[in-house]
Protein backbone atom coordinates (compact mmCIF):
# COMPACT_ATOMS: atom_id res chain seq x y z
CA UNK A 1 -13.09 -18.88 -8.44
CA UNK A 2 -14.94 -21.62 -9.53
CA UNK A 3 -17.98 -23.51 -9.06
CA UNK A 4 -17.68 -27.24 -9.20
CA UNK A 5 -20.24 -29.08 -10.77
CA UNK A 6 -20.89 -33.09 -11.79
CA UNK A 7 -21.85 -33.52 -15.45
CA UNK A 8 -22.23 -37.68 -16.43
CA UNK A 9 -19.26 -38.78 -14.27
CA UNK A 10 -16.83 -35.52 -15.02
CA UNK A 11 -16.04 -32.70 -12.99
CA UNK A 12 -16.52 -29.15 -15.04
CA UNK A 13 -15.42 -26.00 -13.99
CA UNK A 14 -17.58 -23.18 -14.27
CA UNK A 15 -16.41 -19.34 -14.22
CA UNK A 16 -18.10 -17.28 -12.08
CA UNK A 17 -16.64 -13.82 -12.16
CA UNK A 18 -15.83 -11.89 -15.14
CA UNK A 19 -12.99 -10.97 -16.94
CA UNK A 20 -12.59 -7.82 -19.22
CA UNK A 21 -10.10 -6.95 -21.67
CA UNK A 22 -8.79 -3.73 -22.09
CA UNK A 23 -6.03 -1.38 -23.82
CA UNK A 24 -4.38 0.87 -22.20
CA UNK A 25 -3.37 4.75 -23.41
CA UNK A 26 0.56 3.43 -24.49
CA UNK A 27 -1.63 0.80 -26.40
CA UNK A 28 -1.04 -2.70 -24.39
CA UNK A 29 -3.31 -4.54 -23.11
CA UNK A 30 -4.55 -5.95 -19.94
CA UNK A 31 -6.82 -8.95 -18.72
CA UNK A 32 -9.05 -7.37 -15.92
CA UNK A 33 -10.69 -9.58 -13.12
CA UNK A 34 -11.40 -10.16 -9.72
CA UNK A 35 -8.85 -9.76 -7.01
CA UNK A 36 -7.62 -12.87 -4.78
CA UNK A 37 -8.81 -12.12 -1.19
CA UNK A 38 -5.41 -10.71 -0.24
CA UNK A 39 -5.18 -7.94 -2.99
CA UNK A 40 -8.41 -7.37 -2.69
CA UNK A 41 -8.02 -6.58 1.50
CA UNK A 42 -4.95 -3.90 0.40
CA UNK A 43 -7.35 -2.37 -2.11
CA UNK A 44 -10.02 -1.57 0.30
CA UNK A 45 -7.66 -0.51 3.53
CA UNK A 46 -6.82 2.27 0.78
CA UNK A 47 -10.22 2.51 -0.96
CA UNK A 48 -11.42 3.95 2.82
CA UNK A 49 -9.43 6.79 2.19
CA UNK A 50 -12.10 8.31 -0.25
CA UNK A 51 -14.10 9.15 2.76
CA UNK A 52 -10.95 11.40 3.59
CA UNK A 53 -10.43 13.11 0.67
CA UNK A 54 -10.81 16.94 0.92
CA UNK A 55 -10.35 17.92 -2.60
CA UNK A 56 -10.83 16.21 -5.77
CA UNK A 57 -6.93 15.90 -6.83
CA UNK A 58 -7.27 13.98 -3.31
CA UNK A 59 -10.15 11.84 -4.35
CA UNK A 60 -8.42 10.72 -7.88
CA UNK A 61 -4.83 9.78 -6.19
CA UNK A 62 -6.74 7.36 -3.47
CA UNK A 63 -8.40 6.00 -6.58
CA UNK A 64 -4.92 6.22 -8.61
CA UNK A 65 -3.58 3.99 -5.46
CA UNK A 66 -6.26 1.68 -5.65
CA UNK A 67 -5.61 1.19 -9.55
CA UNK A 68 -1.91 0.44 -8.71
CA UNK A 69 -3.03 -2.33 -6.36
CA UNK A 70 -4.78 -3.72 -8.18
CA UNK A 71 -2.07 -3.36 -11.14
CA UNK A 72 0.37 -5.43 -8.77
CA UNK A 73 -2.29 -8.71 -9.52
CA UNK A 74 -3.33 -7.90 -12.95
CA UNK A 75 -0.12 -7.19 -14.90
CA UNK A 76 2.89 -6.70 -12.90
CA UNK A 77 5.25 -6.19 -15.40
CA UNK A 78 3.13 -2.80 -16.20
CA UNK A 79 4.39 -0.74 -12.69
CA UNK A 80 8.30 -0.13 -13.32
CA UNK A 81 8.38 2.31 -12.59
CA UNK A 82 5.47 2.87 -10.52
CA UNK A 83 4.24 5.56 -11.67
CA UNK A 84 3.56 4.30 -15.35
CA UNK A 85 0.15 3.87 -14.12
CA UNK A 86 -0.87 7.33 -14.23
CA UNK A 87 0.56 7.71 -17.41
CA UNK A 88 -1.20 4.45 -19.02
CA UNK A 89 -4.66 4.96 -17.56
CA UNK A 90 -7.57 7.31 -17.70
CA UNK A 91 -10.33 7.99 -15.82
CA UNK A 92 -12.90 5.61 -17.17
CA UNK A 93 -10.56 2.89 -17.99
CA UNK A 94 -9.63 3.13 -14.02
CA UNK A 95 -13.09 3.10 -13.57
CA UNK A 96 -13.66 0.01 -15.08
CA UNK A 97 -10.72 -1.78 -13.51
CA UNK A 98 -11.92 -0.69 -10.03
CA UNK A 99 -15.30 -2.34 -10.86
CA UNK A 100 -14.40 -5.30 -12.38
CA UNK A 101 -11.38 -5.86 -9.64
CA UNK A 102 -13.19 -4.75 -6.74
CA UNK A 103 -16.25 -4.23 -7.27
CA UNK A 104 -16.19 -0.31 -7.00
CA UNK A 105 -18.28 1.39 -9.10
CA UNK A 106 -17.83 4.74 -10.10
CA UNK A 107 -20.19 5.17 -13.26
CA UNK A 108 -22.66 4.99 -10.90
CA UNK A 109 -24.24 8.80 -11.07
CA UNK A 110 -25.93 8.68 -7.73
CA UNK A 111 -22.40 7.85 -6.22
CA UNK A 112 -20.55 9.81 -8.12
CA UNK A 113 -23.13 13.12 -6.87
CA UNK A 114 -22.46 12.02 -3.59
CA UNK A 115 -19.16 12.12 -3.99
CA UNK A 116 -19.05 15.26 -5.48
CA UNK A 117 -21.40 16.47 -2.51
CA UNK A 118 -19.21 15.20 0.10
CA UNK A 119 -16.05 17.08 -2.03
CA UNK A 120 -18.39 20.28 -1.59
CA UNK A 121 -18.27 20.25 -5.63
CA UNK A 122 -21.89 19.81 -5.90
């Protein structure tokens, strides 16, 4: 994603998105950022299963899918097996690659009341 500008003849590049780096629980790292259009389509056909989600266990494996998803872009060497994931990430650090990657954001605390409402955990 990048905007193209002119500068005296040249063309620059400019970044408009941004990237995050973070370590994981096993202690490897990943480059977070934005998902291509087609990742980003699978991530929210599953992200609309929150509005499903009866119970909290519920609520964290539609955002443990999302996290995958978005694993299969950002380091895809990280999900053999699959379920590493769970085992690699924790809450907040799956918060942060939801928000970066799709622009979910789950630190939010008026969201995450409303969430909790809708859960009937309120």
């Amino acid at each position: 994603m990048y905007n193209i500008k002119k500068a005296k003849g040249n063309i620059m590049a400019t970044k408009v998105y941004e990237t995050v780096e973070l370590e994981l629980l096993d202690g490897s790292t990943i480059t977070v950022k934005p998902l291509n259009l087609k990742k980003l389509r699978e991530l929210m056909k599953e992200w609309s299963k929150a509005s499903e989600a009866k119970t909290e266990d519920d609520f964290i494996q539609v955002l443990v899918d999302c996290t995958k998803i978005a694993m299969k872009q950002l380091a895809p060497g990280l999900l053999e097996p699959e379920d590493i994931v769970e085992d690699v990430v924790d809450l907040q650090t799956m918060y942060k690659i939801l928000e970066v990657a799709a622009e979910i954001r789950l630190n939010d605390p008026n969201l995450l009341a409303a969430a909790q409402e809708a859960l009937g955990m309120s």
